[in-house]
N, C-alpha and C. Protein backbone atom coordinates (compact mmCIF):
# COMPACT_ATOMS: atom_id res chain seq x y z
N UNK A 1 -162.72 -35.39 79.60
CA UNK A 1 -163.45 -36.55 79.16
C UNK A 1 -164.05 -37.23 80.38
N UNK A 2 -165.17 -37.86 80.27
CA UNK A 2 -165.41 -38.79 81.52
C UNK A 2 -166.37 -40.13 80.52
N UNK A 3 -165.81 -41.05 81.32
CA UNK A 3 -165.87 -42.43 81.25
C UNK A 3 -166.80 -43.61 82.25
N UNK A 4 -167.79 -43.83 81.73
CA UNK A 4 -168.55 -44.79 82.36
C UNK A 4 -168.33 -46.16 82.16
N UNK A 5 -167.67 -46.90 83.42
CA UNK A 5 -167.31 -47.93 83.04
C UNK A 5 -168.53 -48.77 84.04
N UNK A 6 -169.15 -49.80 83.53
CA UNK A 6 -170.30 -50.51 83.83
C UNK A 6 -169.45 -52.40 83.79
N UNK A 7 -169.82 -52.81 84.50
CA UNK A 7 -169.14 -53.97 84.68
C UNK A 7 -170.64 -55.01 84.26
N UNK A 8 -170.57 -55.77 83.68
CA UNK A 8 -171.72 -56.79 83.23
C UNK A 8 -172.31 -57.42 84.69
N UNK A 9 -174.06 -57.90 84.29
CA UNK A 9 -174.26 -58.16 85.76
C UNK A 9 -173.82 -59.75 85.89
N UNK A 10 -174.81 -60.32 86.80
CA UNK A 10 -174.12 -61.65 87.20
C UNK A 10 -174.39 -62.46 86.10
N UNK A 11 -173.52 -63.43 85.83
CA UNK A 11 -173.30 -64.22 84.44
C UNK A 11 -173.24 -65.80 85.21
N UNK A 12 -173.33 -66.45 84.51
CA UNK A 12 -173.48 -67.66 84.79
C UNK A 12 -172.06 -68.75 84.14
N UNK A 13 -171.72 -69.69 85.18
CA UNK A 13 -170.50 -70.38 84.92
C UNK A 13 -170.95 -71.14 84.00
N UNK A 14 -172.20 -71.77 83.52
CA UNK A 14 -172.17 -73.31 82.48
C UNK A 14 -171.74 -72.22 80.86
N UNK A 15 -170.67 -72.33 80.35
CA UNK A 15 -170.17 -72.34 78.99
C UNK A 15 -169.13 -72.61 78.67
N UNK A 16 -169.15 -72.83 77.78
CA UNK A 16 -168.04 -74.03 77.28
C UNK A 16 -166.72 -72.91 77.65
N UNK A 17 -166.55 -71.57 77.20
CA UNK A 17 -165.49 -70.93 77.17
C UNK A 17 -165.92 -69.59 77.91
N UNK A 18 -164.90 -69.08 78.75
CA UNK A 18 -165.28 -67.51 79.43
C UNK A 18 -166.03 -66.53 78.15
N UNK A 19 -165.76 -66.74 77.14
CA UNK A 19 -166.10 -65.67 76.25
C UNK A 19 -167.37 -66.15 76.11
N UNK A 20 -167.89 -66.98 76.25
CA UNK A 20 -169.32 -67.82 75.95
C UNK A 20 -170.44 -67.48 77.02
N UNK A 21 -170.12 -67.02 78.00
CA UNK A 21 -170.97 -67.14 79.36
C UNK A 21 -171.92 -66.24 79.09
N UNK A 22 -173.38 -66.43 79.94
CA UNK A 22 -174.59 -65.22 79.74
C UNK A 22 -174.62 -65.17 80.49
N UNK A 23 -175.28 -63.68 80.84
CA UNK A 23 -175.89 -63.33 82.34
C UNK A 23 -177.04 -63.97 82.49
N UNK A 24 -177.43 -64.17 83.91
CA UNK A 24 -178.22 -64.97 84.69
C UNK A 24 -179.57 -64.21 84.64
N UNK A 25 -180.64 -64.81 84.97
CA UNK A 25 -181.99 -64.21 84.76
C UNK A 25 -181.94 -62.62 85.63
N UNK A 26 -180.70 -62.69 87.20
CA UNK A 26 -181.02 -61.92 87.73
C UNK A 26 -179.61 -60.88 87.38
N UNK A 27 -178.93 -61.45 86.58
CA UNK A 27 -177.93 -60.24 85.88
C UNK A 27 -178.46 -59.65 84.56
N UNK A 28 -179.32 -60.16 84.06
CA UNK A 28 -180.28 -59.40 82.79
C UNK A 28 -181.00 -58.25 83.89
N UNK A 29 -181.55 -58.61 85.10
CA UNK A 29 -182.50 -57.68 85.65
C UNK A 29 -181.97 -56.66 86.44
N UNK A 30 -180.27 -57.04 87.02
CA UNK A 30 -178.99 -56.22 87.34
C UNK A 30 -179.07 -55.00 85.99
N UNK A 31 -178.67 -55.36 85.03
CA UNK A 31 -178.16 -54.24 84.18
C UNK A 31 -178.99 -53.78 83.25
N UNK A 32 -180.87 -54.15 83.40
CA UNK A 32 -181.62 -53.14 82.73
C UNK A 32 -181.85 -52.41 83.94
N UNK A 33 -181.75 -52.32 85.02
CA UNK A 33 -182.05 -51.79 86.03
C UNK A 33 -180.88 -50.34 86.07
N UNK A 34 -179.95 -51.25 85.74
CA UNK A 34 -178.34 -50.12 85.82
C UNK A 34 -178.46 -48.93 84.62
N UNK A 35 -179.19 -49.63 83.41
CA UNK A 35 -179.47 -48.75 81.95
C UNK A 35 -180.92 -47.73 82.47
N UNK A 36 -181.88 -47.98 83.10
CA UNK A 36 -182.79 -47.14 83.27
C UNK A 36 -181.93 -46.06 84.19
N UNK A 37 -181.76 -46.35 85.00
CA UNK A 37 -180.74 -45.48 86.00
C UNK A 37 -180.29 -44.39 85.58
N UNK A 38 -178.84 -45.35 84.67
CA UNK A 38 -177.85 -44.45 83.90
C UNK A 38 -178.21 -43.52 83.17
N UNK A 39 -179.40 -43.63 82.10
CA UNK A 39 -180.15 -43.06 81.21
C UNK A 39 -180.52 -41.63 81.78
N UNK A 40 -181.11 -41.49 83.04
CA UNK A 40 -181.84 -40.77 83.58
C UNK A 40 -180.72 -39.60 83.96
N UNK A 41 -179.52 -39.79 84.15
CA UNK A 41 -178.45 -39.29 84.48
C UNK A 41 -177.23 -38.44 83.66
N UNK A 42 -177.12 -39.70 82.86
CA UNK A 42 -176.01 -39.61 81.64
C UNK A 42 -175.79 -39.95 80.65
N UNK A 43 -175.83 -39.16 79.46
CA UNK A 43 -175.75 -39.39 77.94
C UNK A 43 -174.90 -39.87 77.42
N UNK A 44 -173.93 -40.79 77.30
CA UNK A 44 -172.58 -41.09 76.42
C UNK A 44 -173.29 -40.59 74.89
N UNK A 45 -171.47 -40.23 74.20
CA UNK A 45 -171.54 -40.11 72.83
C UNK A 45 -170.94 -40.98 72.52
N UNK A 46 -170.68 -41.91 72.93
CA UNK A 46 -169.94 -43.67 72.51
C UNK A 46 -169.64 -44.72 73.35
N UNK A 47 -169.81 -45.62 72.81
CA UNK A 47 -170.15 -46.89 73.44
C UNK A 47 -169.04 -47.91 73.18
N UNK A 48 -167.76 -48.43 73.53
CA UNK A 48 -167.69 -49.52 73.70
C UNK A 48 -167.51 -51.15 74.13
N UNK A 49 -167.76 -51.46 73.62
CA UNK A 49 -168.25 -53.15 73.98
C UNK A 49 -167.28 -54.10 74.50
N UNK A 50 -166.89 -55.19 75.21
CA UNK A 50 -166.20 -55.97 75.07
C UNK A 50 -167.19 -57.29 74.48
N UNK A 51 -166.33 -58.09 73.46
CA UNK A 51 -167.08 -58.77 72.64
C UNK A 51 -167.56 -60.13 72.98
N UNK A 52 -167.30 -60.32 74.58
CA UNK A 52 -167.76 -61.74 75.58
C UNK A 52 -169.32 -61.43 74.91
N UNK A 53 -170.05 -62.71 75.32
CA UNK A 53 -171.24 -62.52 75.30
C UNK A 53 -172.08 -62.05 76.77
N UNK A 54 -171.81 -62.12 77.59
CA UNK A 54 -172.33 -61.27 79.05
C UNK A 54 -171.98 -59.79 78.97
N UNK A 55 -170.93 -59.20 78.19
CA UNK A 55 -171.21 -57.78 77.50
C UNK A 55 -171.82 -57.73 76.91
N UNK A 56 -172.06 -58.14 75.48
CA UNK A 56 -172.99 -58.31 74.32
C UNK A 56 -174.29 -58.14 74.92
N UNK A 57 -174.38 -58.96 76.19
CA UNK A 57 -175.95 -58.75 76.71
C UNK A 57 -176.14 -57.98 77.41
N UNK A 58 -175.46 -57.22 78.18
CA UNK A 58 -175.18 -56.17 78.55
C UNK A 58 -175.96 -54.94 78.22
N UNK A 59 -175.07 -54.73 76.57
CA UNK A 59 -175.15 -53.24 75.58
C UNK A 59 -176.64 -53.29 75.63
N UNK A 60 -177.20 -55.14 74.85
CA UNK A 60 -178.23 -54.75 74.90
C UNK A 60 -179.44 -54.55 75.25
N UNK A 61 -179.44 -54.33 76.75
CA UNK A 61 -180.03 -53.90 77.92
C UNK A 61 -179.87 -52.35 78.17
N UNK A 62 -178.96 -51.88 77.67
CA UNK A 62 -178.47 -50.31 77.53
C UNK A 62 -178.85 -49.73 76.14
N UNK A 63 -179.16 -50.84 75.21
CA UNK A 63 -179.24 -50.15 73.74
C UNK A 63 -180.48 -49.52 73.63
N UNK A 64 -181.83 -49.85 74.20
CA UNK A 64 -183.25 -48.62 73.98
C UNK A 64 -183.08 -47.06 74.82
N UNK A 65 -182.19 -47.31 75.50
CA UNK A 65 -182.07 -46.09 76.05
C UNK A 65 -180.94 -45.03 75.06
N UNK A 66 -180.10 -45.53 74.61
CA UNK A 66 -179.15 -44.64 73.80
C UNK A 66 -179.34 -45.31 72.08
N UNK A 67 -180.31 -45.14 71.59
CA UNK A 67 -180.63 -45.44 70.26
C UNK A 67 -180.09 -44.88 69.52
N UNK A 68 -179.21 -43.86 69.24
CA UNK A 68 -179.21 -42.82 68.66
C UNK A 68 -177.54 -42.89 68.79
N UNK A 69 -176.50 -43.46 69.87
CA UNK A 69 -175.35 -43.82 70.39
C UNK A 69 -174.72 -44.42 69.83
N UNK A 70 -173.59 -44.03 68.78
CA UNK A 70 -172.83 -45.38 68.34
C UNK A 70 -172.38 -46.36 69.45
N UNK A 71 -172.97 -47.52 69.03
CA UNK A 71 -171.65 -48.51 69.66
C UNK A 71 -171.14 -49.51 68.72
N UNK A 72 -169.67 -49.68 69.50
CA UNK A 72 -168.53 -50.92 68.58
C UNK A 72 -168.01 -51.80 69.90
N UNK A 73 -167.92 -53.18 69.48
CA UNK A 73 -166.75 -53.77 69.82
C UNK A 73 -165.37 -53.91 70.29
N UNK A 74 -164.67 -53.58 71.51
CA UNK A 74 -163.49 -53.96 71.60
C UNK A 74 -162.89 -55.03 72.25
N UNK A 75 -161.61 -55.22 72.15
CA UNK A 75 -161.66 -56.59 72.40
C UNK A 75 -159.88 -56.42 73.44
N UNK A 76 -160.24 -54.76 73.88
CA UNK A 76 -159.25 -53.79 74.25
C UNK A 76 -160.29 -53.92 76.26
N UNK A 77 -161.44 -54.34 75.93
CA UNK A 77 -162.29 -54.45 77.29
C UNK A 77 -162.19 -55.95 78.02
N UNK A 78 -161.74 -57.00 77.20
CA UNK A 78 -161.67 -57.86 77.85
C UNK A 78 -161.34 -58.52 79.03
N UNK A 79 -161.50 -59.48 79.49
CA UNK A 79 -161.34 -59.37 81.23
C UNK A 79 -159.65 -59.48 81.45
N UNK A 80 -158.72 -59.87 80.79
CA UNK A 80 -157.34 -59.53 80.66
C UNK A 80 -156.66 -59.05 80.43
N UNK A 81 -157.23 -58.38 79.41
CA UNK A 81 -156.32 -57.10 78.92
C UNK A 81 -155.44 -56.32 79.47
N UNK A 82 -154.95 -55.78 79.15
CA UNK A 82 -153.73 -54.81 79.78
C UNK A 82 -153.98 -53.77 80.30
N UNK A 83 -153.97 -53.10 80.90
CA UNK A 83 -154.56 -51.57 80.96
C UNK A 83 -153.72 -50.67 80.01
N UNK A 84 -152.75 -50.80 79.91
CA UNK A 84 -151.95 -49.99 79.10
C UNK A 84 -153.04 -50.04 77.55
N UNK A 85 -153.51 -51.32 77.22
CA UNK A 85 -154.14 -51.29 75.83
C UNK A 85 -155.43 -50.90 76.03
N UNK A 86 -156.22 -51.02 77.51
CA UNK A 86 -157.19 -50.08 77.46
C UNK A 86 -157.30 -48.64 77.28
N UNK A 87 -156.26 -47.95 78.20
CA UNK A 87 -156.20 -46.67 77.98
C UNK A 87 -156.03 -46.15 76.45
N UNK A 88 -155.15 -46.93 75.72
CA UNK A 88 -155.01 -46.69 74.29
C UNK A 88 -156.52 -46.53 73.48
N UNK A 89 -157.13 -47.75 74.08
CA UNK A 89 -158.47 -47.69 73.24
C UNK A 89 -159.62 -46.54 74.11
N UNK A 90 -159.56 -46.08 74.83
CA UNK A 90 -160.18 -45.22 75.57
C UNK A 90 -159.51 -43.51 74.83
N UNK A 91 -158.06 -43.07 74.59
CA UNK A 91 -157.89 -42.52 74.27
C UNK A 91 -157.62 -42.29 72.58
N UNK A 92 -158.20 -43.04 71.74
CA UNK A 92 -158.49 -43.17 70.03
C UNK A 92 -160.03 -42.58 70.10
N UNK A 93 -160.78 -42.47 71.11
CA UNK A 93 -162.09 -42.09 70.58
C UNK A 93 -162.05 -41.05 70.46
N UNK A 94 -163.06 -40.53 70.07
CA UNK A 94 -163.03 -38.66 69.83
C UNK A 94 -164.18 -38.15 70.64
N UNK A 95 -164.82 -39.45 71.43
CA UNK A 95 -165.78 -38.79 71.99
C UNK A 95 -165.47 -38.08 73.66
N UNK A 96 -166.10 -37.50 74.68
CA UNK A 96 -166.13 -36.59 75.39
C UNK A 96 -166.87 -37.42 76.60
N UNK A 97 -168.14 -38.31 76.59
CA UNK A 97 -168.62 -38.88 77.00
C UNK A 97 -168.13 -40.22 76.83
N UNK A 98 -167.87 -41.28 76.91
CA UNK A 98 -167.85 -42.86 76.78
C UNK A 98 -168.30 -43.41 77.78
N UNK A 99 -168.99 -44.37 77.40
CA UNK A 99 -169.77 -45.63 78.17
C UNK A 99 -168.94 -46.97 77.83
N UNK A 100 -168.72 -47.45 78.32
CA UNK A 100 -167.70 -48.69 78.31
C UNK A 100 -168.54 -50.16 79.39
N UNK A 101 -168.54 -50.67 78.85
CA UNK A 101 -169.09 -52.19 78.91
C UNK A 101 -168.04 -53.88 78.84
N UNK A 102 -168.00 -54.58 80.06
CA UNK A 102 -166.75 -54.88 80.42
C UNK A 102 -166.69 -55.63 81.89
N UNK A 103 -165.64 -55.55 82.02
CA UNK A 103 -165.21 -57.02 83.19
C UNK A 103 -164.22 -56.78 84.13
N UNK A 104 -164.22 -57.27 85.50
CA UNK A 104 -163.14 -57.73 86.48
C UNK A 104 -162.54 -58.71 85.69
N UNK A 105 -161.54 -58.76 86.10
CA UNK A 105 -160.53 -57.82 86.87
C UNK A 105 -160.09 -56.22 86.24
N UNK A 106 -160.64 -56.29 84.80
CA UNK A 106 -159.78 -54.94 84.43
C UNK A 106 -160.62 -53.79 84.49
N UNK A 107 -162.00 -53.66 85.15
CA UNK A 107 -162.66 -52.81 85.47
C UNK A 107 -162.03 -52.09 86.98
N UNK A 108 -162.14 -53.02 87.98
CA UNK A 108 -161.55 -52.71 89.50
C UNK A 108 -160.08 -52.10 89.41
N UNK A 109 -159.38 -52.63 88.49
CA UNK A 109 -158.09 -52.76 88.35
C UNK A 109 -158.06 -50.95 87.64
N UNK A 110 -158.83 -51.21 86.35
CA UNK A 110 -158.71 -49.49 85.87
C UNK A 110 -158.86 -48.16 86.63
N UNK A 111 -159.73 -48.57 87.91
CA UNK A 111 -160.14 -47.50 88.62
C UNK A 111 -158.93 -46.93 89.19
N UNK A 112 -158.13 -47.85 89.57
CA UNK A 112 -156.89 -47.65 90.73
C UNK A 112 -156.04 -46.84 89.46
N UNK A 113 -155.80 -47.35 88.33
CA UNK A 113 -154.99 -47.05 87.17
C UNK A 113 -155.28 -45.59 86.98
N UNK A 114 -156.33 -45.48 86.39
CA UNK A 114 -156.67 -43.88 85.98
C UNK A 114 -156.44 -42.69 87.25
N UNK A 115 -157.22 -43.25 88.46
CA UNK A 115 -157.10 -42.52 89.57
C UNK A 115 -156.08 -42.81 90.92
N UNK A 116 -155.38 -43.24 90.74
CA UNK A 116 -154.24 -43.45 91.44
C UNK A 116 -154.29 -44.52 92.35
N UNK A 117 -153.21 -44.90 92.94
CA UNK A 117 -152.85 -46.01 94.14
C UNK A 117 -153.32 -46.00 94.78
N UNK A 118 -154.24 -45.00 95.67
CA UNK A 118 -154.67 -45.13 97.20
C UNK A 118 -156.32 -45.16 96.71
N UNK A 119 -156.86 -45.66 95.80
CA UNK A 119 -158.26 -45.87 95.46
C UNK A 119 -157.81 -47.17 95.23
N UNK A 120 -158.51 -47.88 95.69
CA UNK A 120 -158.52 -49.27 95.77
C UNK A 120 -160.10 -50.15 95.89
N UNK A 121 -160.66 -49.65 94.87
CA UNK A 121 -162.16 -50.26 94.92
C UNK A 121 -162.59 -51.00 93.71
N UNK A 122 -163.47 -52.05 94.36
CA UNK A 122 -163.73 -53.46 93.50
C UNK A 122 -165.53 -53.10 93.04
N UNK A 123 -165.31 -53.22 91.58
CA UNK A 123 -166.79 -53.11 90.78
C UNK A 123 -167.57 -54.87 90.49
N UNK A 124 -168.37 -54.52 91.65
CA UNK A 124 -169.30 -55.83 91.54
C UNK A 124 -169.59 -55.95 90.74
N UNK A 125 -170.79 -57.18 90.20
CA UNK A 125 -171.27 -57.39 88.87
C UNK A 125 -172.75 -56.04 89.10
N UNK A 126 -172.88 -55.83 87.78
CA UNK A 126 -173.59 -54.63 87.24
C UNK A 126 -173.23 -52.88 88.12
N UNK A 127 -172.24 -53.37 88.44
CA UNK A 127 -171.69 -51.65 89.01
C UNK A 127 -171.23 -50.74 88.20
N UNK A 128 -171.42 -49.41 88.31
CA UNK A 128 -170.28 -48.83 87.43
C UNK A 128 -170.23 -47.77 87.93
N UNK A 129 -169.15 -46.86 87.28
CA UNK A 129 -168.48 -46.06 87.84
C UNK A 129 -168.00 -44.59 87.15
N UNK A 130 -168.18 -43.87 87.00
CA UNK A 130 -167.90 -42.33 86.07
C UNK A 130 -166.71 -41.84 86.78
N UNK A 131 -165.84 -41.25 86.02
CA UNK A 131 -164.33 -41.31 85.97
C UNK A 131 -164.43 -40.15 85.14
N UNK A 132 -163.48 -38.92 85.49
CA UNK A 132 -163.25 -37.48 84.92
C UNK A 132 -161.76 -37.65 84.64
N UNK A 133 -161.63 -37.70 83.72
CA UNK A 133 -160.02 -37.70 82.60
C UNK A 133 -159.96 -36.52 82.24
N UNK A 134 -158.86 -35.65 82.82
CA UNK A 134 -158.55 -34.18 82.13
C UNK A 134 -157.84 -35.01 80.67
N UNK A 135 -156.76 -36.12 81.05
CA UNK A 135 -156.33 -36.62 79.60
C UNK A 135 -156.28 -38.00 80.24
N UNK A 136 -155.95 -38.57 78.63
CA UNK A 136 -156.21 -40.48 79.06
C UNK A 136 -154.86 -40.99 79.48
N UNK A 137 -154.74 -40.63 80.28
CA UNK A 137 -153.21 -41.04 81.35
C UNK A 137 -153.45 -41.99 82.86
N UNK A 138 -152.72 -42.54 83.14
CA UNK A 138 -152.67 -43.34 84.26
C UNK A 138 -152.18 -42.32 85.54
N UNK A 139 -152.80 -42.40 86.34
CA UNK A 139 -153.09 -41.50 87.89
C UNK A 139 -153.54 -40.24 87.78
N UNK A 140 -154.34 -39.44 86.36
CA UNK A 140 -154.56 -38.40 86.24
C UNK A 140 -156.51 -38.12 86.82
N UNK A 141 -156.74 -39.22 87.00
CA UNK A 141 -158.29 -39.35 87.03
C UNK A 141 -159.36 -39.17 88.48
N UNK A 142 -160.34 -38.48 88.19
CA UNK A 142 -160.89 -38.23 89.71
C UNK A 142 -161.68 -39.07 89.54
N UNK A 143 -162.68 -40.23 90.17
CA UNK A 143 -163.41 -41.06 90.13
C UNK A 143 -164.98 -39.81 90.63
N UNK A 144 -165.84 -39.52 90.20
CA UNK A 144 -167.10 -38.92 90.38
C UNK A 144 -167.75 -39.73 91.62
N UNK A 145 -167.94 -41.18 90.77
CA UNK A 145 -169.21 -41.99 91.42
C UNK A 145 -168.55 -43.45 91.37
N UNK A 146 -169.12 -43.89 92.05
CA UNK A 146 -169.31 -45.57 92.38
C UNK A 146 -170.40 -46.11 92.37
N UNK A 147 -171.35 -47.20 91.73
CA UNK A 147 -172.44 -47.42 92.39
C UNK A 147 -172.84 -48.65 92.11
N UNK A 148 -173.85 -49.19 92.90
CA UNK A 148 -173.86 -50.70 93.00
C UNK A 148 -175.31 -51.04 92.83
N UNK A 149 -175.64 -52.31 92.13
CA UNK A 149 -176.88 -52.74 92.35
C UNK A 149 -177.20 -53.02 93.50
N UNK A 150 -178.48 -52.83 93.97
CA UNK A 150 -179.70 -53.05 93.19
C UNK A 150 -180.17 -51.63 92.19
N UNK A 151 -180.03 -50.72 94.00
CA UNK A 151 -180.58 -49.20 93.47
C UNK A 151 -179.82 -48.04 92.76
N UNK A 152 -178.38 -48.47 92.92
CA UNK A 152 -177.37 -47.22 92.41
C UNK A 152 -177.64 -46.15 93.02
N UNK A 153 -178.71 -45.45 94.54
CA UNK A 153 -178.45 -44.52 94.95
C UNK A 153 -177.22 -44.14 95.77
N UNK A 154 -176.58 -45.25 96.60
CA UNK A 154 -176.21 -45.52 97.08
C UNK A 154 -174.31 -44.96 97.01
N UNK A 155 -173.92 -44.14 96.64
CA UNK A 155 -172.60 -43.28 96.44
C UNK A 155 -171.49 -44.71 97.33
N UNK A 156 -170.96 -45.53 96.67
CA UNK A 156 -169.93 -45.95 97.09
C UNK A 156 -168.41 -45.52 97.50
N UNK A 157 -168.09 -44.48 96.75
CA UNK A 157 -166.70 -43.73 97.10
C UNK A 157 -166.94 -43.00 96.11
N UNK A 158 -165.76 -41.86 96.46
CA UNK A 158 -166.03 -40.70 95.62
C UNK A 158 -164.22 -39.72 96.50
N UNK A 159 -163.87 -39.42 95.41
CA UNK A 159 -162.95 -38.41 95.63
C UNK A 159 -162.87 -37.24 95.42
């Protein structure tokens, strides 16, 4: 399986509640930038969401490019969550590809999780990252790619 985990771009502090926040004029232009990219690269056969609204805006900056892509809601992506309940929801899909849409701390935090202790790397806003899961287990995972706005050519780590 491999897993694209995309971290939302920069969001803005004025909302009443973390789940409320939007991305900023230049985190809308972070993560259509990250969706043309990705597109050009890699197909997911599923999509999902964490249900903040700076994900929400996110997807749909990613949604003309994968029209055809289911996506859902989880609430298994949130910026607290457990990893233990991510992996759960990462391993219920049936798909082969996943694109995952989502937040620090449990984005940075998953990388180390899936691919072990001595990877220790932090996903800025609109970064993401492709992750090769022989199975959805904790330290079983090779991290592919890293990559960062603006351009994503840019190979941040790689094992």
């Amino acid at each position: 399986m491999e897993c694209v985990f995309i971290r939302h771009g920069e969001a803005s502090m004025r909302a009443n509640s973390d789940r409320e926040r939007c991305l900023t004029p230049g985190g809308l232009s972070q993560v259509k930038a990250a969706a043309t990219w990705l597109s050009a690269h890699w197909q997911p056969q599923q999509i999902l969401v964490s249900p903040y609204a700076r994900a929400q805006q996110t997807a749909e900056a990613f949604a003309p490019h994968y029209p055809n892509t289911n996506s859902q809601n989880s609430e298994a992506l949130t910026p607290d969550v457990s990893l233990e309940r991510l992996e759960e929801a990462i391993a219920q899909t049936d798909a082969e590809r996943l694109l995952l849409i989502g937040h620090n701390p449990l984005f940075s935090h998953a990388l180390t999780w899936f691919c072990g202790d001595e990877l220790r790397e932090v996903m800025a806003p609109a970064s993401m990252a492709l992750i090769e899961l022989p199975v959805v287990a904790a330290g079983v995972g090779r991290l592919r790619w890293l990559r960062h706005a603006p351009n994503y050519q840019t190979i941040a780590s790689c094992q």
